[in-house]
N, C-alpha and C. Protein backbone atom coordinates (compact mmCIF):
# COMPACT_ATOMS: atom_id res chain seq x y z
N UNK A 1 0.83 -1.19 0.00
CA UNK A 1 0.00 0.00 0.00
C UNK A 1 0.88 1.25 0.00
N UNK A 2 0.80 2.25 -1.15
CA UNK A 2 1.44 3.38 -0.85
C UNK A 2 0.89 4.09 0.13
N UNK A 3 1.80 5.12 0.42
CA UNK A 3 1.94 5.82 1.91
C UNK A 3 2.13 7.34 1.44
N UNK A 4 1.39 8.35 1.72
CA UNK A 4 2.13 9.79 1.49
C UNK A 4 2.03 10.09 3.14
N UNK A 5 1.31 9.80 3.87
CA UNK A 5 1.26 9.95 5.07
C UNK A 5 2.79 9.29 6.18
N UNK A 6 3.39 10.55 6.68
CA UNK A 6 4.38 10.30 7.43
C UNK A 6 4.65 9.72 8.50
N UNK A 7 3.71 8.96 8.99
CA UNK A 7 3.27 7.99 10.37
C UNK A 7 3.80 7.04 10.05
N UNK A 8 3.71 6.54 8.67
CA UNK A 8 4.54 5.22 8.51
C UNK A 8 6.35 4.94 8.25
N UNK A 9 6.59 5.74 8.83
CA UNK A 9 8.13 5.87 8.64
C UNK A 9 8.52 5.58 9.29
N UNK A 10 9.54 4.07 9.63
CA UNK A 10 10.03 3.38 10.44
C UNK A 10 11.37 4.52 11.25
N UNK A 11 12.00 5.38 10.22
CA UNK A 11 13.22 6.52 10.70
C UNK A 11 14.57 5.23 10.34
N UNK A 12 14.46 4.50 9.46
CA UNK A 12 15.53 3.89 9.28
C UNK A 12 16.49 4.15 8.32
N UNK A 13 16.47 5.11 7.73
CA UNK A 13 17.54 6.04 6.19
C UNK A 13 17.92 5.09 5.37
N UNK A 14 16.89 4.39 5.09
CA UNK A 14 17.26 3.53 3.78
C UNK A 14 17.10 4.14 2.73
N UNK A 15 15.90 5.56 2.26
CA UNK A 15 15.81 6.48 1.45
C UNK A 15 17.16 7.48 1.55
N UNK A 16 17.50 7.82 2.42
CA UNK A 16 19.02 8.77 2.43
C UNK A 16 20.10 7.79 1.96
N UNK A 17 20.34 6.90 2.36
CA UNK A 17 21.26 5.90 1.97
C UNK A 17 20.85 5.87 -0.07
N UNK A 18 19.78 5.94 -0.80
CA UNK A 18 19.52 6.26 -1.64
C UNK A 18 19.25 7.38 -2.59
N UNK A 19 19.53 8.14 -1.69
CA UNK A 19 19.54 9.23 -2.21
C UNK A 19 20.58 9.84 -2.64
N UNK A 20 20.59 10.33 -3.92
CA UNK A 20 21.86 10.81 -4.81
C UNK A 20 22.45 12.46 -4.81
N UNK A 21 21.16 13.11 -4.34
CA UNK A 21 21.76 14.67 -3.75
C UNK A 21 21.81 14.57 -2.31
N UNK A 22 21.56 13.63 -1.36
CA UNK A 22 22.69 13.64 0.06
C UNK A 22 23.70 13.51 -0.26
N UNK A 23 24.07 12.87 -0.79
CA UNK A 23 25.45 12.21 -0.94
C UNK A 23 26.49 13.05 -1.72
N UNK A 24 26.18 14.31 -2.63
CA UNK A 24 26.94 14.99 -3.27
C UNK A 24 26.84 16.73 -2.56
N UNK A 25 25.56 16.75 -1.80
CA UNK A 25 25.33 18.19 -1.34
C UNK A 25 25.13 18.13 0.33
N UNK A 26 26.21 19.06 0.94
CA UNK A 26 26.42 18.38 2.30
C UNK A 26 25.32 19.24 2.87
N UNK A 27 24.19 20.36 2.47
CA UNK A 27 23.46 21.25 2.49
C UNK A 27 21.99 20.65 2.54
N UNK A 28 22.29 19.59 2.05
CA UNK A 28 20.66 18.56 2.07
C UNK A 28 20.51 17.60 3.00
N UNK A 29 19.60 17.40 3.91
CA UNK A 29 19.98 16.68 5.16
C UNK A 29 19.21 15.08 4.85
N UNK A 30 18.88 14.90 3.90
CA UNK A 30 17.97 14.30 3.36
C UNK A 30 16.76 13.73 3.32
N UNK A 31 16.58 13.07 2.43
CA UNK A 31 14.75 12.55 2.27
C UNK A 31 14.05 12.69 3.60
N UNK A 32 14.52 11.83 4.68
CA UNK A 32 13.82 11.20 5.98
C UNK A 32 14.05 12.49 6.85
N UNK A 33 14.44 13.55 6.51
CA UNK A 33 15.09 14.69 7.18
C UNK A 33 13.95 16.02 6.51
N UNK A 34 13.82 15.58 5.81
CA UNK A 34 13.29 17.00 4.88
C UNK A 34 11.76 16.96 4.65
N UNK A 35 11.58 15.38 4.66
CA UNK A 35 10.01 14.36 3.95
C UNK A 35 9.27 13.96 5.47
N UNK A 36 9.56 13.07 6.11
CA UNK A 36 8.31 12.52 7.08
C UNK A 36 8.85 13.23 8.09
N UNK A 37 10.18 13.47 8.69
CA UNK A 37 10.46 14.49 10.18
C UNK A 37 10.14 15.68 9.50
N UNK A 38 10.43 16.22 8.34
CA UNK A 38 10.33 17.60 9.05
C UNK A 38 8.87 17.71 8.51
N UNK A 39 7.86 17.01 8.34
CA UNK A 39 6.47 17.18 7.90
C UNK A 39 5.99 17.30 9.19
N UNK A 40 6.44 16.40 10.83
CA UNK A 40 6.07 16.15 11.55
C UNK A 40 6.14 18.07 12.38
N UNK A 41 7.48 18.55 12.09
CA UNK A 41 7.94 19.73 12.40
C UNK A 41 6.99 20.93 11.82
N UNK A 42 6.66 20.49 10.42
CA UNK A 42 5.82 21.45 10.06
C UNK A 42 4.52 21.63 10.53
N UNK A 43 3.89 20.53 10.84
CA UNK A 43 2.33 20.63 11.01
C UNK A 43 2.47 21.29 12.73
N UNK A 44 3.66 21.73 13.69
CA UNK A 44 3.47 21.69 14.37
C UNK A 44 4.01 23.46 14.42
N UNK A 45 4.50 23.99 13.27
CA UNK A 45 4.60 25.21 12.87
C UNK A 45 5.50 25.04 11.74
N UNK A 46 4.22 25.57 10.68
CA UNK A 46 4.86 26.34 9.41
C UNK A 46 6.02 26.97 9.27
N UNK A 47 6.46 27.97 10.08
CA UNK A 47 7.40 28.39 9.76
C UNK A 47 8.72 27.71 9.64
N UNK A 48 8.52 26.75 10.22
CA UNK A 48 9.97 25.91 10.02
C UNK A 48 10.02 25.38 8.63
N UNK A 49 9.80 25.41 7.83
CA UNK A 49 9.67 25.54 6.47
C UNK A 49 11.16 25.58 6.23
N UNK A 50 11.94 24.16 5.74
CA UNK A 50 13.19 24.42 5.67
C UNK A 50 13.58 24.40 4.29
N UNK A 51 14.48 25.82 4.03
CA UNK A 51 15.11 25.59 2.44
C UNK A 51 15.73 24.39 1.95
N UNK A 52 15.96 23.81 2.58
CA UNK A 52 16.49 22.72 2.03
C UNK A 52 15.60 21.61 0.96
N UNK A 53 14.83 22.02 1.45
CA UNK A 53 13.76 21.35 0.81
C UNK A 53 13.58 21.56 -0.82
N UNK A 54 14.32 22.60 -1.22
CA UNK A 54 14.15 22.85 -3.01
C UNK A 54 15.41 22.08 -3.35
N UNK A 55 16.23 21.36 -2.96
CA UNK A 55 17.97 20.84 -3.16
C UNK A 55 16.92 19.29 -3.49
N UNK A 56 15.66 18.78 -3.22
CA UNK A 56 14.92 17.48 -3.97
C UNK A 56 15.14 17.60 -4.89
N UNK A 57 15.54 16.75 -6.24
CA UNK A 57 15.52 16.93 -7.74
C UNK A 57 14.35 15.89 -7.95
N UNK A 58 13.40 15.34 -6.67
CA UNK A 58 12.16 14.54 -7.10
C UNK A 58 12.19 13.53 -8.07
N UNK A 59 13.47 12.62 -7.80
CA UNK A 59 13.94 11.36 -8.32
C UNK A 59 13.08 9.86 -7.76
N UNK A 60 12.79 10.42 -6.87
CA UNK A 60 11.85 9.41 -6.14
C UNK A 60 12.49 7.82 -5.84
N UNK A 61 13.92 7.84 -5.88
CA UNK A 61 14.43 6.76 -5.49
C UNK A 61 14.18 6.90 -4.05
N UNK A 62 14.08 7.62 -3.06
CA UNK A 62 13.53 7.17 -1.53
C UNK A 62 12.49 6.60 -1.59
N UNK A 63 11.74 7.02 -2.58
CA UNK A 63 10.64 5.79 -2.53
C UNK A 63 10.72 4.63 -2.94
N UNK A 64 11.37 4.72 -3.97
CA UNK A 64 11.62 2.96 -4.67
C UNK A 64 12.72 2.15 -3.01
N UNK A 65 13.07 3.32 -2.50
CA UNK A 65 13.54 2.26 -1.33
C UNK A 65 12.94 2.01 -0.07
N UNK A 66 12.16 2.66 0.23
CA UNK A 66 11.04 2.77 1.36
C UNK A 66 10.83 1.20 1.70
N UNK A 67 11.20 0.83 2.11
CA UNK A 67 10.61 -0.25 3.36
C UNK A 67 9.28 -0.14 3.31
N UNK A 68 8.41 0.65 3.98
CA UNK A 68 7.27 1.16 4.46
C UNK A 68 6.28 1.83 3.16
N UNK A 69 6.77 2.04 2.33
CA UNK A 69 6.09 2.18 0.69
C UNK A 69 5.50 3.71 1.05
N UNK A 70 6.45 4.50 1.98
CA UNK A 70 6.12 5.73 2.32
C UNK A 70 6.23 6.79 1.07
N UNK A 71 5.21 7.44 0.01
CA UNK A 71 5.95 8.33 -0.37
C UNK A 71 6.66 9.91 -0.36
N UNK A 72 8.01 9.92 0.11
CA UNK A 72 8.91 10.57 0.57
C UNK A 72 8.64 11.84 -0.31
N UNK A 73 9.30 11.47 -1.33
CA UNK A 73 9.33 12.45 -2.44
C UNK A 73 7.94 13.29 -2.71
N UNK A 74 6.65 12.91 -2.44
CA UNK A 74 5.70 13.34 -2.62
C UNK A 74 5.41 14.61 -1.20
N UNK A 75 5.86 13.72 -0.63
CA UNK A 75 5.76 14.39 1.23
C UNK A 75 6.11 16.26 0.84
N UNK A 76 7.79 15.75 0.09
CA UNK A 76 8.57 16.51 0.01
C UNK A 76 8.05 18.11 -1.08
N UNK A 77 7.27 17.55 -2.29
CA UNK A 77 6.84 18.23 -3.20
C UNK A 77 5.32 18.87 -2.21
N UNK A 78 4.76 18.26 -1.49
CA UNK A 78 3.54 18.87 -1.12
C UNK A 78 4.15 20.16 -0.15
N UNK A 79 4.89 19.97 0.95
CA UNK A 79 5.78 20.55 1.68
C UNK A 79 5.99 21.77 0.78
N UNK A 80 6.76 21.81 -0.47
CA UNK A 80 7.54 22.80 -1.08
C UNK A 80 5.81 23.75 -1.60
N UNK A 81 5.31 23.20 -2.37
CA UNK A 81 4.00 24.08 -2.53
C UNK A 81 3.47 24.95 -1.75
N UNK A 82 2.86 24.15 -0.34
CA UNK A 82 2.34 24.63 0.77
C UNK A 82 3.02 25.58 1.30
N UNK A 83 4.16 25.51 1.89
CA UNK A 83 5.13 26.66 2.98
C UNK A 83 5.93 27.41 1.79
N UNK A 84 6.45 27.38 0.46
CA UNK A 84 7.30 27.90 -0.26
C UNK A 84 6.28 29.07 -0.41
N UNK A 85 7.31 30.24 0.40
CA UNK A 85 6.23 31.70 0.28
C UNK A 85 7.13 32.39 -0.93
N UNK A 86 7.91 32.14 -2.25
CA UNK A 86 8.23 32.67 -2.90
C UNK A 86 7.88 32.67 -4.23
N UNK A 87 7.03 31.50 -4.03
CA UNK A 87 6.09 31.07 -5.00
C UNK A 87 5.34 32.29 -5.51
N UNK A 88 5.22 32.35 -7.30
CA UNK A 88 4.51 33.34 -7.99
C UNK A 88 3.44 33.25 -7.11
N UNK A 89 2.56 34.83 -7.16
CA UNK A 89 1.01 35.37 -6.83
C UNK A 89 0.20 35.01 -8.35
N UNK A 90 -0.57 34.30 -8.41
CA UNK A 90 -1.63 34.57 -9.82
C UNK A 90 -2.77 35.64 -9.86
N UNK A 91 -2.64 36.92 -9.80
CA UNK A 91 -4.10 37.62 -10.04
C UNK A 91 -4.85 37.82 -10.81
């Protein structure tokens, strides 16, 4: 069963361990860092809204590694929509 919901995240970095911009950008704390913790951080205030969060290139290999069929990458893209206050105005 897929997962966008962050409850199911065991916290075991098998998605960081897969992930190809942790590993080259020491600025990205990764997937399990950015996706289900800091979702947990956000709902508990927005403002923690961490930049790091645009350094995703939304490869979605944390998901193809998810244990838990959590999706990370999605977590991550809803996150960037919602709190990204630099986002164009449409009037």
């Amino acid at each position: 069963m897929s997962d966008t919901r962050f409850e199911s995240c065991i916290k075991c970095t098998v998605c960081t361990t897969a992930c190809p911009v942790s590993r080259v950008n020491p600025g990205y704390p990764g997937p399990k860092q950015a996706g289900p913790d800091g979702e947990r951080l956000r709902l508990k205030d927005g403002a923690l809204y961490d930049e790091a969060l645009k350094y995703c290139i939304n490869c979605k290999r944390c998901e193809v590694a998810c244990p838990s069929d959590v999706k990370i990458g999605d977590i991550i893209q809803r996150a960037r929509a919602k709190y990204d206050t630099t986002r164009p105005v449409i009037a």
